[in-house]
Structures are given as structure tokens and as C-alpha cells.
PDB file of N, CA and C in Angstrom:
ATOM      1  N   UNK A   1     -33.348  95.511 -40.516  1.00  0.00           N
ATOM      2  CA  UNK A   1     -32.756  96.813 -40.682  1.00  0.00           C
ATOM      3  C   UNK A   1     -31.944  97.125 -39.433  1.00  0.00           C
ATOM      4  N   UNK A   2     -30.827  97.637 -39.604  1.00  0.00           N
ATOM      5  CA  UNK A   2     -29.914  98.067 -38.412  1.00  0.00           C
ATOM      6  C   UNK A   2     -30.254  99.531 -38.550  1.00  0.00           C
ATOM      7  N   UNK A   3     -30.339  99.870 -37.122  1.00  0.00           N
ATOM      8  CA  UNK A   3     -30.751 100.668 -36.252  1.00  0.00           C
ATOM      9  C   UNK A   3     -30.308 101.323 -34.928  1.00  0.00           C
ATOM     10  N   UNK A   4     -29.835 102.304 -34.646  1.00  0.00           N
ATOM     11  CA  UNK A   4     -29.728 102.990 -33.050  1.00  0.00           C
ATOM     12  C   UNK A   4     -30.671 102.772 -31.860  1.00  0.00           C
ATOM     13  N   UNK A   5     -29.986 102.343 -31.043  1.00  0.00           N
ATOM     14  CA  UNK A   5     -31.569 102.427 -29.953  1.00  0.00           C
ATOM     15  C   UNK A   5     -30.314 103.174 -28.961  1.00  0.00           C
ATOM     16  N   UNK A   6     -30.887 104.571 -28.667  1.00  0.00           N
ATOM     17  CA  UNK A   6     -30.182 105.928 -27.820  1.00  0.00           C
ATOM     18  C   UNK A   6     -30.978 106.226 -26.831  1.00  0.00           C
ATOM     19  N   UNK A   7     -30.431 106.645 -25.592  1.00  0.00           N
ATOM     20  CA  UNK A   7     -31.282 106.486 -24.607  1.00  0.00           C
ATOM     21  C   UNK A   7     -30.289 107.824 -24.151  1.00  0.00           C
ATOM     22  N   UNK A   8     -31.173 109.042 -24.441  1.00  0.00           N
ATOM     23  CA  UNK A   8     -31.095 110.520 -23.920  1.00  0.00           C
ATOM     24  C   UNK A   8     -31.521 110.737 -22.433  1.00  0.00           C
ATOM     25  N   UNK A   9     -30.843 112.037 -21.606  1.00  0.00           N
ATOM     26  CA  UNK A   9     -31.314 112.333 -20.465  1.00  0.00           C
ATOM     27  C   UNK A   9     -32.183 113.803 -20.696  1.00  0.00           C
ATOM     28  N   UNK A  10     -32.858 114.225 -20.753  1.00  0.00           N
ATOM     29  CA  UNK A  10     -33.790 115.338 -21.181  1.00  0.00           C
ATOM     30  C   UNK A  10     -34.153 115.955 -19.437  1.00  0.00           C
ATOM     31  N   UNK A  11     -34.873 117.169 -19.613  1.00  0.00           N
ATOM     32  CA  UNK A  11     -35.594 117.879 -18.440  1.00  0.00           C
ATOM     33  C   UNK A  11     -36.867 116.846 -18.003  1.00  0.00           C
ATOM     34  N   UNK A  12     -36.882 116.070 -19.307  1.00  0.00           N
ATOM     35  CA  UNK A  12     -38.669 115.607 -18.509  1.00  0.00           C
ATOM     36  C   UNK A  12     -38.203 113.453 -18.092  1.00  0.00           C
ATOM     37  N   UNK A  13     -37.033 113.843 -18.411  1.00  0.00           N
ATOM     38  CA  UNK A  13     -36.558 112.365 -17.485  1.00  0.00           C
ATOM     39  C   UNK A  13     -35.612 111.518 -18.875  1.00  0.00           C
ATOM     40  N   UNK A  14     -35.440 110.443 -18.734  1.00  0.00           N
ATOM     41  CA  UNK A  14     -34.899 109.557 -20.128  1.00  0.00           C
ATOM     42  C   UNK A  14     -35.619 109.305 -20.915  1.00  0.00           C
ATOM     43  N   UNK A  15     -35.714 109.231 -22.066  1.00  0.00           N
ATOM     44  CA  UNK A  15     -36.171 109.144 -23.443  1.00  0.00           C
ATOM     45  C   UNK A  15     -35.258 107.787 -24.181  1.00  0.00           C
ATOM     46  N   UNK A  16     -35.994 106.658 -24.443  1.00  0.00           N
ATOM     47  CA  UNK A  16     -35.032 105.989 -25.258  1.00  0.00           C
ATOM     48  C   UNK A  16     -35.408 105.828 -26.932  1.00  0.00           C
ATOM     49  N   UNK A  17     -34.738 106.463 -27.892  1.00  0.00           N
ATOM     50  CA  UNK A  17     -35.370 107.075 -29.386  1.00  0.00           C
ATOM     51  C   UNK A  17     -34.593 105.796 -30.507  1.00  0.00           C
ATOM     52  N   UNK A  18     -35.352 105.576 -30.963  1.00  0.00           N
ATOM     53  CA  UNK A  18     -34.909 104.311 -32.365  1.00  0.00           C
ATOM     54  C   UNK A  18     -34.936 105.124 -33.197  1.00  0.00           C
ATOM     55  N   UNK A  19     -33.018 105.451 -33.947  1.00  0.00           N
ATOM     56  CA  UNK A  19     -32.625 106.136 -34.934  1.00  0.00           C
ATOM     57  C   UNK A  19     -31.982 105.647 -36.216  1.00  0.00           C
ATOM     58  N   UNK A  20     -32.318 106.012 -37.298  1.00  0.00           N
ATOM     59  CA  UNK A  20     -31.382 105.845 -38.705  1.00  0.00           C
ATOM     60  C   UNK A  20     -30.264 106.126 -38.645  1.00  0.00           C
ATOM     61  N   UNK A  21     -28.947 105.091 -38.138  1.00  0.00           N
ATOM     62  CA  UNK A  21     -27.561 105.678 -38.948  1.00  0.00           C
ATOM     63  C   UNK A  21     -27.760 105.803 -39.882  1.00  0.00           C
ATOM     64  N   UNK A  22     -26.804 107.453 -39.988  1.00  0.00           N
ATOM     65  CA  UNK A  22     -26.856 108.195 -41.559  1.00  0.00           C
ATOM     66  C   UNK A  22     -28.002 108.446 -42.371  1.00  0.00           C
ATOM     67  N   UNK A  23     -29.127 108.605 -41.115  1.00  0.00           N
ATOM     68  CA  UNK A  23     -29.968 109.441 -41.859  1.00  0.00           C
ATOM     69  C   UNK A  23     -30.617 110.189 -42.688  1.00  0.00           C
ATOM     70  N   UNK A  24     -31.117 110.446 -44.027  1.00  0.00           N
ATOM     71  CA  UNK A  24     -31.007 111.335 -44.901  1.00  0.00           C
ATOM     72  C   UNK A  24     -32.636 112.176 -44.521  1.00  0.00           C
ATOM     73  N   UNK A  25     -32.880 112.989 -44.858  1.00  0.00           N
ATOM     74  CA  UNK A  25     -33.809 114.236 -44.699  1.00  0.00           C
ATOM     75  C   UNK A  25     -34.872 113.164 -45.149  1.00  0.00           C
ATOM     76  N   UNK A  26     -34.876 112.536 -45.817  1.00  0.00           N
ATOM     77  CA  UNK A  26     -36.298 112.099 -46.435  1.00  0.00           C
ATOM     78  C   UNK A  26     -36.640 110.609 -45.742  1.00  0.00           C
ATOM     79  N   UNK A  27     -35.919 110.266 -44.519  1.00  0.00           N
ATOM     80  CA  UNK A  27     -35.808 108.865 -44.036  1.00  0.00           C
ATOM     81  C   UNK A  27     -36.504 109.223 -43.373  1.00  0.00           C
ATOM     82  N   UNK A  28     -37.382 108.096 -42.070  1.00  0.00           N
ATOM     83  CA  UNK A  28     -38.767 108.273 -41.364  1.00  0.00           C
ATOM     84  C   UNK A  28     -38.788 107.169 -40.463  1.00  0.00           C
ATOM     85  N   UNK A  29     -38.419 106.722 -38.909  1.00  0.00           N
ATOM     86  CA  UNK A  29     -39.087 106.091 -38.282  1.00  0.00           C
ATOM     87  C   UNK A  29     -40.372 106.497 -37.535  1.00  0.00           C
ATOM     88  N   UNK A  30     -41.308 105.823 -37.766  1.00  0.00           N
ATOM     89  CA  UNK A  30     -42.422 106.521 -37.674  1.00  0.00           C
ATOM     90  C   UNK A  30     -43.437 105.716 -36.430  1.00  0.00           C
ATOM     91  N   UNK A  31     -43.789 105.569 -35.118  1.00  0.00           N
ATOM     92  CA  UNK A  31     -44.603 105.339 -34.163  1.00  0.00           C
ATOM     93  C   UNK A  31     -45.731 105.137 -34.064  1.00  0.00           C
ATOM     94  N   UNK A  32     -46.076 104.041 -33.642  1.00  0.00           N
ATOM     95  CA  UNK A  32     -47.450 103.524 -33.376  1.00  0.00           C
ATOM     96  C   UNK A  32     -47.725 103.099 -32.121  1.00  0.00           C
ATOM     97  N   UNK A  33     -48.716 104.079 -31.195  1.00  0.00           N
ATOM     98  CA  UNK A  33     -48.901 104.102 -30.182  1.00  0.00           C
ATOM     99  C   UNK A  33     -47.659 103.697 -29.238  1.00  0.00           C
ATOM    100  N   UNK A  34     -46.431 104.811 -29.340  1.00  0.00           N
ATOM    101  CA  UNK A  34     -45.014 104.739 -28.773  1.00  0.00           C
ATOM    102  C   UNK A  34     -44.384 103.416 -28.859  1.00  0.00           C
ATOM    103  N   UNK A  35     -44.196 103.116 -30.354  1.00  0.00           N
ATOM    104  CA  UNK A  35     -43.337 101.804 -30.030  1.00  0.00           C
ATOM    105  C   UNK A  35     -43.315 102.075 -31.961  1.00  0.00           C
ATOM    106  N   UNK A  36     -41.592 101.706 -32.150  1.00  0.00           N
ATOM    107  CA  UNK A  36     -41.142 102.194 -33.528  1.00  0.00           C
ATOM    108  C   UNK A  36     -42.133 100.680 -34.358  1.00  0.00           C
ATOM    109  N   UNK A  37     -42.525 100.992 -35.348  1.00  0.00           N
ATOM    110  CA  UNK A  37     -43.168  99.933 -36.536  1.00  0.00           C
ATOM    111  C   UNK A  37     -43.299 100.165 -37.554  1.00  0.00           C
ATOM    112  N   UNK A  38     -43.034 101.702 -38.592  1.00  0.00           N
ATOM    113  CA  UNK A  38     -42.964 101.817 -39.875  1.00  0.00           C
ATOM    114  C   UNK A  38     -41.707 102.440 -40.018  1.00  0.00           C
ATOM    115  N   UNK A  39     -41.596 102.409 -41.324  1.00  0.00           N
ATOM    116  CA  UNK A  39     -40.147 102.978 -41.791  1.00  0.00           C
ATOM    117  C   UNK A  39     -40.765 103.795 -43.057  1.00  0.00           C
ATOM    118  N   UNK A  40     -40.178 104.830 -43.606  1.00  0.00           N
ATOM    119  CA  UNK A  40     -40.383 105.243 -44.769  1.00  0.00           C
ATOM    120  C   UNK A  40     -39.593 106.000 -45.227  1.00  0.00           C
ATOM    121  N   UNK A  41     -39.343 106.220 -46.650  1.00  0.00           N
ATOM    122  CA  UNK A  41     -38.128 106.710 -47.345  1.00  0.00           C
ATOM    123  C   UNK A  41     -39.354 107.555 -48.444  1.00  0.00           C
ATOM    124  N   UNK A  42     -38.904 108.783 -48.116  1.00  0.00           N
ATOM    125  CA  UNK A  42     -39.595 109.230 -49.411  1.00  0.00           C
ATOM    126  C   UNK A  42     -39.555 109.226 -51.340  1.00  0.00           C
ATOM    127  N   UNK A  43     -37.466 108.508 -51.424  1.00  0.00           N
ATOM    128  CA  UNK A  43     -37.538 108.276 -52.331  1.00  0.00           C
ATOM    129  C   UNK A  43     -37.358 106.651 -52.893  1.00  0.00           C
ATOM    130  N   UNK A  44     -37.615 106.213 -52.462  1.00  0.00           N
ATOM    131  CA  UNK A  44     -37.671 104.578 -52.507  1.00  0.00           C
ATOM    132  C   UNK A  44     -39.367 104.445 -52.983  1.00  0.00           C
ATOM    133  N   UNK A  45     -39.164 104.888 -54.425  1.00  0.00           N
ATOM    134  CA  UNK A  45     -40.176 105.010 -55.081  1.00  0.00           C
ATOM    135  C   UNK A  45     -41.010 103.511 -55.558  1.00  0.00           C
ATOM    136  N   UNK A  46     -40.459 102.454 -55.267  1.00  0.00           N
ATOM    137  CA  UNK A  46     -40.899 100.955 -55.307  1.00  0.00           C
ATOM    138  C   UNK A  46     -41.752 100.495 -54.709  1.00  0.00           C
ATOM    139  N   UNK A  47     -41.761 101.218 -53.469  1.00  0.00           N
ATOM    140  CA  UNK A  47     -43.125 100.523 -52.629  1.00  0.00           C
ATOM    141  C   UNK A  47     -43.999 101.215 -52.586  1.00  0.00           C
ATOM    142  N   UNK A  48     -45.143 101.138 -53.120  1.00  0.00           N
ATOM    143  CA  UNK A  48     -46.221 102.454 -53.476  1.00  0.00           C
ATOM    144  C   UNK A  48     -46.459 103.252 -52.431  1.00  0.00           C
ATOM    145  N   UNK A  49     -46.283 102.708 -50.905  1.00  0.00           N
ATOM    146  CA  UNK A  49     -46.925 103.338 -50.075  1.00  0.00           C
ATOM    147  C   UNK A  49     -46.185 104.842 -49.519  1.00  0.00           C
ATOM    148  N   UNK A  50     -44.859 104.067 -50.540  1.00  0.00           N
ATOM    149  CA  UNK A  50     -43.222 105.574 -50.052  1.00  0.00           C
ATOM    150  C   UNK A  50     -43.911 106.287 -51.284  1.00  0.00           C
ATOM    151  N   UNK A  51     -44.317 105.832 -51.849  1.00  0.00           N
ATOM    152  CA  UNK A  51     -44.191 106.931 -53.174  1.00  0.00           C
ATOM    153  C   UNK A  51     -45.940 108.066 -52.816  1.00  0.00           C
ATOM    154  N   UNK A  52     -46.687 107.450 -52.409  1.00  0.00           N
ATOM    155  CA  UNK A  52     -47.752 108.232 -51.748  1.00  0.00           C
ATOM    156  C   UNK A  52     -47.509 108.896 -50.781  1.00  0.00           C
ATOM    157  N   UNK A  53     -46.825 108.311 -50.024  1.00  0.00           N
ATOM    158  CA  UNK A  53     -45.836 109.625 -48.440  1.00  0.00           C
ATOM    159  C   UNK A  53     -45.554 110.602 -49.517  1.00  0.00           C
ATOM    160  N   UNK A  54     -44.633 109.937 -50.738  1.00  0.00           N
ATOM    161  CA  UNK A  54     -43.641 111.093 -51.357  1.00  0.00           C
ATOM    162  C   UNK A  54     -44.735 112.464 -51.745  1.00  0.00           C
ATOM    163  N   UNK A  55     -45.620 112.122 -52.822  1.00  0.00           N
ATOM    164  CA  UNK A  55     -46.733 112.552 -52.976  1.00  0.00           C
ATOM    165  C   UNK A  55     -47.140 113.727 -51.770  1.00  0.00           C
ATOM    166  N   UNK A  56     -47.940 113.105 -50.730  1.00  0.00           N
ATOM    167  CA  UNK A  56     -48.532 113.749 -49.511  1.00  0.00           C
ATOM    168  C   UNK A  56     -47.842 114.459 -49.482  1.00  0.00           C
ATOM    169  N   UNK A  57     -46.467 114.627 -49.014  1.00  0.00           N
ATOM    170  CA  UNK A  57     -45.144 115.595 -48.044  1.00  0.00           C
ATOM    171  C   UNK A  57     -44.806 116.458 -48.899  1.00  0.00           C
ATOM    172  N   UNK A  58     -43.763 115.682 -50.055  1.00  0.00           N
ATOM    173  CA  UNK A  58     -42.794 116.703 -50.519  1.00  0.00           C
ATOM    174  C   UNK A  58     -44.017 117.469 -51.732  1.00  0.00           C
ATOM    175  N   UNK A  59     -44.691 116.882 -52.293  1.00  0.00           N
ATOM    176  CA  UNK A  59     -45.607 117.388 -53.780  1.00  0.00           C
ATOM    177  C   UNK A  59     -46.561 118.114 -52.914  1.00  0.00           C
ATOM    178  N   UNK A  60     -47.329 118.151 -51.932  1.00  0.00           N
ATOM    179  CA  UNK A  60     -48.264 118.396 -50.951  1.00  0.00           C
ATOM    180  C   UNK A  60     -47.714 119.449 -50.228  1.00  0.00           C
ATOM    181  N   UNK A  61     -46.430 120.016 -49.969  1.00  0.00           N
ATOM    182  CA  UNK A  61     -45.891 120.804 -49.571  1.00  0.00           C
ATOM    183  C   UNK A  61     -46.577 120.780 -47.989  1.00  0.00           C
ATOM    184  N   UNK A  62     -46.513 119.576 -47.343  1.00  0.00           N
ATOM    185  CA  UNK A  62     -46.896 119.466 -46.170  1.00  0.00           C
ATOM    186  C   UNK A  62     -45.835 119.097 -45.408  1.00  0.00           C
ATOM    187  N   UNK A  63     -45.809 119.387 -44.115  1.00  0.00           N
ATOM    188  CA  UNK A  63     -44.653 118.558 -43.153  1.00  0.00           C
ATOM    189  C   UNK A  63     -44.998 117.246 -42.646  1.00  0.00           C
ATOM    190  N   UNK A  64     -44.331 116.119 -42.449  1.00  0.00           N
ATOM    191  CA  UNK A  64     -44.503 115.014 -42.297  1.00  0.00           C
ATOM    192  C   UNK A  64     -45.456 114.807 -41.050  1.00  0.00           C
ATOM    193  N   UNK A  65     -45.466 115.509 -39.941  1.00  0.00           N
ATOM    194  CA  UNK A  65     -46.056 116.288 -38.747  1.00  0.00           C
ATOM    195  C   UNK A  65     -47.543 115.918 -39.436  1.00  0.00           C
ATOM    196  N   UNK A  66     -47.884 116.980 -40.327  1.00  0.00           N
ATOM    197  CA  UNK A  66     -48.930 117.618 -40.603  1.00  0.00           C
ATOM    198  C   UNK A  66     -49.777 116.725 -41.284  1.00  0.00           C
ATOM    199  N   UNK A  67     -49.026 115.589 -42.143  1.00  0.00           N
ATOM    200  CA  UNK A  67     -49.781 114.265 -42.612  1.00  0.00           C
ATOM    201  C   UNK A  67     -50.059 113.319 -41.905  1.00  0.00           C
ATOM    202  N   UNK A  68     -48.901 113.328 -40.584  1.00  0.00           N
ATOM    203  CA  UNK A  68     -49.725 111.716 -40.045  1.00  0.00           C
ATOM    204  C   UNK A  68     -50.431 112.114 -39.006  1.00  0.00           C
ATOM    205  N   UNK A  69     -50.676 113.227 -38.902  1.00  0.00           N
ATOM    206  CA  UNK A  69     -51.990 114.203 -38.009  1.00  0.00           C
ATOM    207  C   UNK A  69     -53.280 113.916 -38.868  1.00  0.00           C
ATOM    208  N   UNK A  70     -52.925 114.057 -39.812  1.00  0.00           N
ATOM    209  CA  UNK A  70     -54.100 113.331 -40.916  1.00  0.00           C
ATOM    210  C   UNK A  70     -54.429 111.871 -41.079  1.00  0.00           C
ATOM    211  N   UNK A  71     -53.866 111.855 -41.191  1.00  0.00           N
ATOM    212  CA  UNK A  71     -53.495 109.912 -40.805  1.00  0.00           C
ATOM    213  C   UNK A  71     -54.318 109.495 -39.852  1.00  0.00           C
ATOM    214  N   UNK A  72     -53.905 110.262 -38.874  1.00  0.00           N
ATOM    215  CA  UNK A  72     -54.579 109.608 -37.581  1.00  0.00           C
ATOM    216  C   UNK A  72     -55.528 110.109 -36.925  1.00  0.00           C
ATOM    217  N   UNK A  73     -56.147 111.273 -37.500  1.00  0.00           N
ATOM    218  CA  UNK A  73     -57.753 111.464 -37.623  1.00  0.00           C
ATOM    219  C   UNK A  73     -58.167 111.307 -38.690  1.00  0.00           C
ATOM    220  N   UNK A  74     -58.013 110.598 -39.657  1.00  0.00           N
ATOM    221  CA  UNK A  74     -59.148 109.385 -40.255  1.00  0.00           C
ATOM    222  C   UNK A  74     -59.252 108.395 -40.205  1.00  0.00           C
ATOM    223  N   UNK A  75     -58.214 107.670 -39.873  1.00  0.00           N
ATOM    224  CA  UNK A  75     -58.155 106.147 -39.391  1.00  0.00           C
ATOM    225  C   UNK A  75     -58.079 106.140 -38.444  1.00  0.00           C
ATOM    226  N   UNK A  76     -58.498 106.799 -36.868  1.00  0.00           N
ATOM    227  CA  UNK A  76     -58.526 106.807 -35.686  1.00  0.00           C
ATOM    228  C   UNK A  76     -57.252 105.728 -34.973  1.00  0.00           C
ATOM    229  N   UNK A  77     -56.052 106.472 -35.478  1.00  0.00           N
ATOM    230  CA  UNK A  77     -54.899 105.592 -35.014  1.00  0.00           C
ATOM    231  C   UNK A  77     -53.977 106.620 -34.263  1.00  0.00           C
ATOM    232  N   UNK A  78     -52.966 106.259 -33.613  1.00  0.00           N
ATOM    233  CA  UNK A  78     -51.799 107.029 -33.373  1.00  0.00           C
ATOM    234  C   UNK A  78     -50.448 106.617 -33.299  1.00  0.00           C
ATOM    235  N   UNK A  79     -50.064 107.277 -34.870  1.00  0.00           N
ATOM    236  CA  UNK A  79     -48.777 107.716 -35.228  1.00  0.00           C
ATOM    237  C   UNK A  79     -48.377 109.040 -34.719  1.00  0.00           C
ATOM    238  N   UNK A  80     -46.710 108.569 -34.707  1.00  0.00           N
ATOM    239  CA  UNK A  80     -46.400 110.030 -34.665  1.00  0.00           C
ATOM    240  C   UNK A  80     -44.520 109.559 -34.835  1.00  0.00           C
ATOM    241  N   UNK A  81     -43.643 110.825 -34.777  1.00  0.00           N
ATOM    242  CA  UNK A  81     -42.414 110.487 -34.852  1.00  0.00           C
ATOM    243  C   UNK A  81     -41.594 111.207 -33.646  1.00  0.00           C
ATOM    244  N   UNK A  82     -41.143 110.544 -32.672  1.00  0.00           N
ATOM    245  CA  UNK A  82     -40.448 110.820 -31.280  1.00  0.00           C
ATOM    246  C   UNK A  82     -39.245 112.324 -31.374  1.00  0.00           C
ATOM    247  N   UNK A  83     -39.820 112.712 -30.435  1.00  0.00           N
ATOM    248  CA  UNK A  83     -39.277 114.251 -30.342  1.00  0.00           C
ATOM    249  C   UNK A  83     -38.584 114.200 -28.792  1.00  0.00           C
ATOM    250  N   UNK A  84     -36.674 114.046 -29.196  1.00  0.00           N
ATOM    251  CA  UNK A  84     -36.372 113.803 -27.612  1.00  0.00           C
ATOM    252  C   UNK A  84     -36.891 115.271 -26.726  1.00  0.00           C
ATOM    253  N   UNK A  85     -36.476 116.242 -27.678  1.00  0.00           N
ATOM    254  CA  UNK A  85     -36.985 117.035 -26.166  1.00  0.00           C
ATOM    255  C   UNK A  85     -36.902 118.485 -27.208  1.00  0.00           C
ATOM    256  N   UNK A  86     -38.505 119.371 -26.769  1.00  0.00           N
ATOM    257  CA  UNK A  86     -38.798 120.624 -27.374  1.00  0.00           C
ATOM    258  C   UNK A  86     -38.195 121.506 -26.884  1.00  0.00           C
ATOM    259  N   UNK A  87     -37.112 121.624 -26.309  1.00  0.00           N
ATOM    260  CA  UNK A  87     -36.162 122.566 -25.564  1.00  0.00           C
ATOM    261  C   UNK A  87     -34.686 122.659 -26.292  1.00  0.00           C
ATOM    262  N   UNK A  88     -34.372 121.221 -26.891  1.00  0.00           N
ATOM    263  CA  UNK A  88     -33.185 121.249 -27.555  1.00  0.00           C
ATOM    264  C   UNK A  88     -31.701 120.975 -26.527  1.00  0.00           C
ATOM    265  N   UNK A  89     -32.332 120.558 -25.444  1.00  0.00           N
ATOM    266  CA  UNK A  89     -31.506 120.243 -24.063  1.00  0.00           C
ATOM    267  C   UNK A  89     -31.156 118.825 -24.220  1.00  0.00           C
ATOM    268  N   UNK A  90     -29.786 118.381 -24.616  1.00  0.00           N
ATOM    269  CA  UNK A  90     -30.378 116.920 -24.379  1.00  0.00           C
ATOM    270  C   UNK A  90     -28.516 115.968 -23.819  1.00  0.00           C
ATOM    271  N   UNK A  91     -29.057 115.045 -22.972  1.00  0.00           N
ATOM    272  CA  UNK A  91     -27.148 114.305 -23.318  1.00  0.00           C
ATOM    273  C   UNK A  91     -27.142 112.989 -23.089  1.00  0.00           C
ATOM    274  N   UNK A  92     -27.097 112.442 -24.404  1.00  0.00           N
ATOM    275  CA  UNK A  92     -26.737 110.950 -24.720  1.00  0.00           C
ATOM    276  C   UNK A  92     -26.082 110.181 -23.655  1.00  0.00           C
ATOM    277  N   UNK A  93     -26.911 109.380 -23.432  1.00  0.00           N
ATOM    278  CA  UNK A  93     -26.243 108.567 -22.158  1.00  0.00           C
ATOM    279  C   UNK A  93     -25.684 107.319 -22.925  1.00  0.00           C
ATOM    280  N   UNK A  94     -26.609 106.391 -23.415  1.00  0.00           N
ATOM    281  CA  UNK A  94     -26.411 105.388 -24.160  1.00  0.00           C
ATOM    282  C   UNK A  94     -26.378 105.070 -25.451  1.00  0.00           C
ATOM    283  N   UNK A  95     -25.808 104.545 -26.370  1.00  0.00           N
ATOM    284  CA  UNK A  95     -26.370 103.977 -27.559  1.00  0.00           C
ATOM    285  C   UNK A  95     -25.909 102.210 -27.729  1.00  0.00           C
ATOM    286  N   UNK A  96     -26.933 102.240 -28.254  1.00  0.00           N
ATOM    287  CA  UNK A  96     -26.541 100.240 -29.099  1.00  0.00           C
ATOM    288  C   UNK A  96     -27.307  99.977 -30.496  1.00  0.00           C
ATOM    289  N   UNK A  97     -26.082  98.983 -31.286  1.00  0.00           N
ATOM    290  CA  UNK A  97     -27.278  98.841 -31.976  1.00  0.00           C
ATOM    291  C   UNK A  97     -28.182  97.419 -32.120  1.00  0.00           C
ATOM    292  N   UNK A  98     -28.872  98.006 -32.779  1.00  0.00           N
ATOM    293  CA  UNK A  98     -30.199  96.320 -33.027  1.00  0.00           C
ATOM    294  C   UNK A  98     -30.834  96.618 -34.083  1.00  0.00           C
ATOM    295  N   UNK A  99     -31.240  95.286 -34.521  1.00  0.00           N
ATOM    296  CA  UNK A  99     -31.659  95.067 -35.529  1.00  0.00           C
ATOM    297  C   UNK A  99     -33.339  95.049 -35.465  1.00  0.00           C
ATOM    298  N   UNK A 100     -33.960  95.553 -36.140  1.00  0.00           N
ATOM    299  CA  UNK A 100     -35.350  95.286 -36.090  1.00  0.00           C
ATOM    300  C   UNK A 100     -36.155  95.634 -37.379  1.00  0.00           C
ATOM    301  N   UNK A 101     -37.043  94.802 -37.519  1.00  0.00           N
ATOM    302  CA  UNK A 101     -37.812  95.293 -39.061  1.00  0.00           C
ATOM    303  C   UNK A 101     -39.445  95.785 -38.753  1.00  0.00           C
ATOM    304  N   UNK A 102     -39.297  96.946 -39.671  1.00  0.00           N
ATOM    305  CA  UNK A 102     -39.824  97.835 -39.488  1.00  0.00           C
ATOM    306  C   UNK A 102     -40.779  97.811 -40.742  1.00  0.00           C
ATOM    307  N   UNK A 103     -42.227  98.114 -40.873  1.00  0.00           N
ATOM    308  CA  UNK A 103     -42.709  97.411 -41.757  1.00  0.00           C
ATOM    309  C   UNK A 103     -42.820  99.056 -42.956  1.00  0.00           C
ATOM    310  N   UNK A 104     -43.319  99.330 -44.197  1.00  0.00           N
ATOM    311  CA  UNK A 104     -44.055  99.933 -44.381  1.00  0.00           C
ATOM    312  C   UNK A 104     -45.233 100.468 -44.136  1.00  0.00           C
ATOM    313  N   UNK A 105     -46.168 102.004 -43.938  1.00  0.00           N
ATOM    314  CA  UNK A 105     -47.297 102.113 -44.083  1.00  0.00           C
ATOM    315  C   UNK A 105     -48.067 101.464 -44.655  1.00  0.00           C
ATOM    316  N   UNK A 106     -49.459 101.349 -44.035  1.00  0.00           N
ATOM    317  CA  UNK A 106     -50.223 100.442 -45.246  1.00  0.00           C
ATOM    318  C   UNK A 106     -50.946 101.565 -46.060  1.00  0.00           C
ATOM    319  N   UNK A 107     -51.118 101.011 -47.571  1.00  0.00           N
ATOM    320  CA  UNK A 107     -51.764 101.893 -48.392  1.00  0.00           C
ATOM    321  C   UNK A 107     -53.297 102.686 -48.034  1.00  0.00           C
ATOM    322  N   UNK A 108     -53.991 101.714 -47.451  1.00  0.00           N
ATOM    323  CA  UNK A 108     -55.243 101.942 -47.210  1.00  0.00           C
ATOM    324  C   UNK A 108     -54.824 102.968 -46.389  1.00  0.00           C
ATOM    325  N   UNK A 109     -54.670 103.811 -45.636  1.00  0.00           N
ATOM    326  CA  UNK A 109     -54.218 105.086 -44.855  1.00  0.00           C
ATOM    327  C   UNK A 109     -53.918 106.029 -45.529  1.00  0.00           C
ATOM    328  N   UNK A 110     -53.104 105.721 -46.829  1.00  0.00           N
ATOM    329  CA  UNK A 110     -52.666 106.872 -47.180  1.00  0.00           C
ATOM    330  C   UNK A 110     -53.507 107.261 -48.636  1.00  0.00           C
ATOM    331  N   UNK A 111     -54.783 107.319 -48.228  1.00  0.00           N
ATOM    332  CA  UNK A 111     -55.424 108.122 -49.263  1.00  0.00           C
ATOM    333  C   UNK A 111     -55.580 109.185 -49.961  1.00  0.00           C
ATOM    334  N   UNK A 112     -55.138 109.695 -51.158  1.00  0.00           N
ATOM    335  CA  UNK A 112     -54.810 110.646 -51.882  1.00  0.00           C
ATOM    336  C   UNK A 112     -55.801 111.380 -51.234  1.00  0.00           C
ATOM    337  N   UNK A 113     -56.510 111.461 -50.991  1.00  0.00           N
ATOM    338  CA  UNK A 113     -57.731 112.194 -50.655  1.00  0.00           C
ATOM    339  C   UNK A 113     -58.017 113.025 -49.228  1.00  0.00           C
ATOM    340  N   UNK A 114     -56.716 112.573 -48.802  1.00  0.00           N
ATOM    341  CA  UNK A 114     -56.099 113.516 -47.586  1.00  0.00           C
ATOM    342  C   UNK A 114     -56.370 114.985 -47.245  1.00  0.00           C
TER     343      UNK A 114
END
């Protein structure tokens, strides 16, 4: 998968963030213990594990936030999705791109039972 790797200057120092060109609202690089490894599309209804995100988030009327907070107090893991900066201060120093594959969630995590 081609990919952004952007390297912001923020208040709390550089930030370097792995982004979706052309992004759509329902696209997801998603973090495991600070280092990018899932991808998810909420409507890429083929791989069961997007279609259970889909489920959780959009049918669940939850924020994506608010599920893999769930996620990761029951499977004692840490996900999360990179936030350059809670101030909204920010100025692109770098970008490049690269290629990297990014796997799906695994099902076993995403238990309806959330």
C-alpha cells in the first residue's frame, strides 16, 4: 500500500505520522504500540474484520477512539490512531512516500460483544 510518511514540527517537538493519500472519512491507519500495522476501511465490506469495525463504529454509533479503547482493555493491547498535535498548531516539514503493508485487525478482538 502507498502511503505518506510526514514528519510535522508541533509544540511538543517532531512527530513523524503515516498517512492515507486521499483519505476518505471511513479510512484508518491504526497503531500498535506506536508503530503503524493495521489498516481499515469501514466499507470494504470483504474482509470480515472491516465489516465488524463497520458494525462497532458506524451501526454502534461509537467513535473509532471509543472502540479501540475497548479493544485494548480486553485484549490487554495498545492501539490507538496518532494525533499530531491537540492544539491544532502544526507545520509540515517533510513528506515522502513508501510503501508498506499494513495488515488487517484480527477478528478475535473484535468481538461483537464489545
Amino acid at each position: 500500500m502507498k502511503l505518506n510518511k510526514n514528519t510535522y514540527r508541533t509544540f511538543s517537538g517532531t512527530k513523524e505520522i503515516i498517512e492515507i493519500p486521499r483519505k476518505k472519512e471511513t479510512q484508518w491507519i491504526i497503531y500498535e504500540d506506536d508503530k503503524p500495522k493495521f489498516f481499515v476501511d469501514f466499507f470494504d465490506l470483504e474482509k470480515e474484520s472491516n465489516a465488524m469495525m463497520n458494525s462497532l463504529v458506524l451501526c454502534g454509533k461509537k467513535t473509532i477512539e471509543e472502540v479501540l479503547e475497548l479493544i485494548n482493555k480486553k485484549n490487554n493491547i495498545n492501539l490507538s490512531i496518532p494525533v499530531i498535535t491537540k492544539l491544532g498548531i502544526k507545520k509540515k516539514l517533510k513528506s515522502e512516500k513508501i510503501e508498506l503493508t499494513l495488515e488487517t485487525l484480527p477478528e478475535k478482538w473484535l468481538d461483537y460483544s464489545l
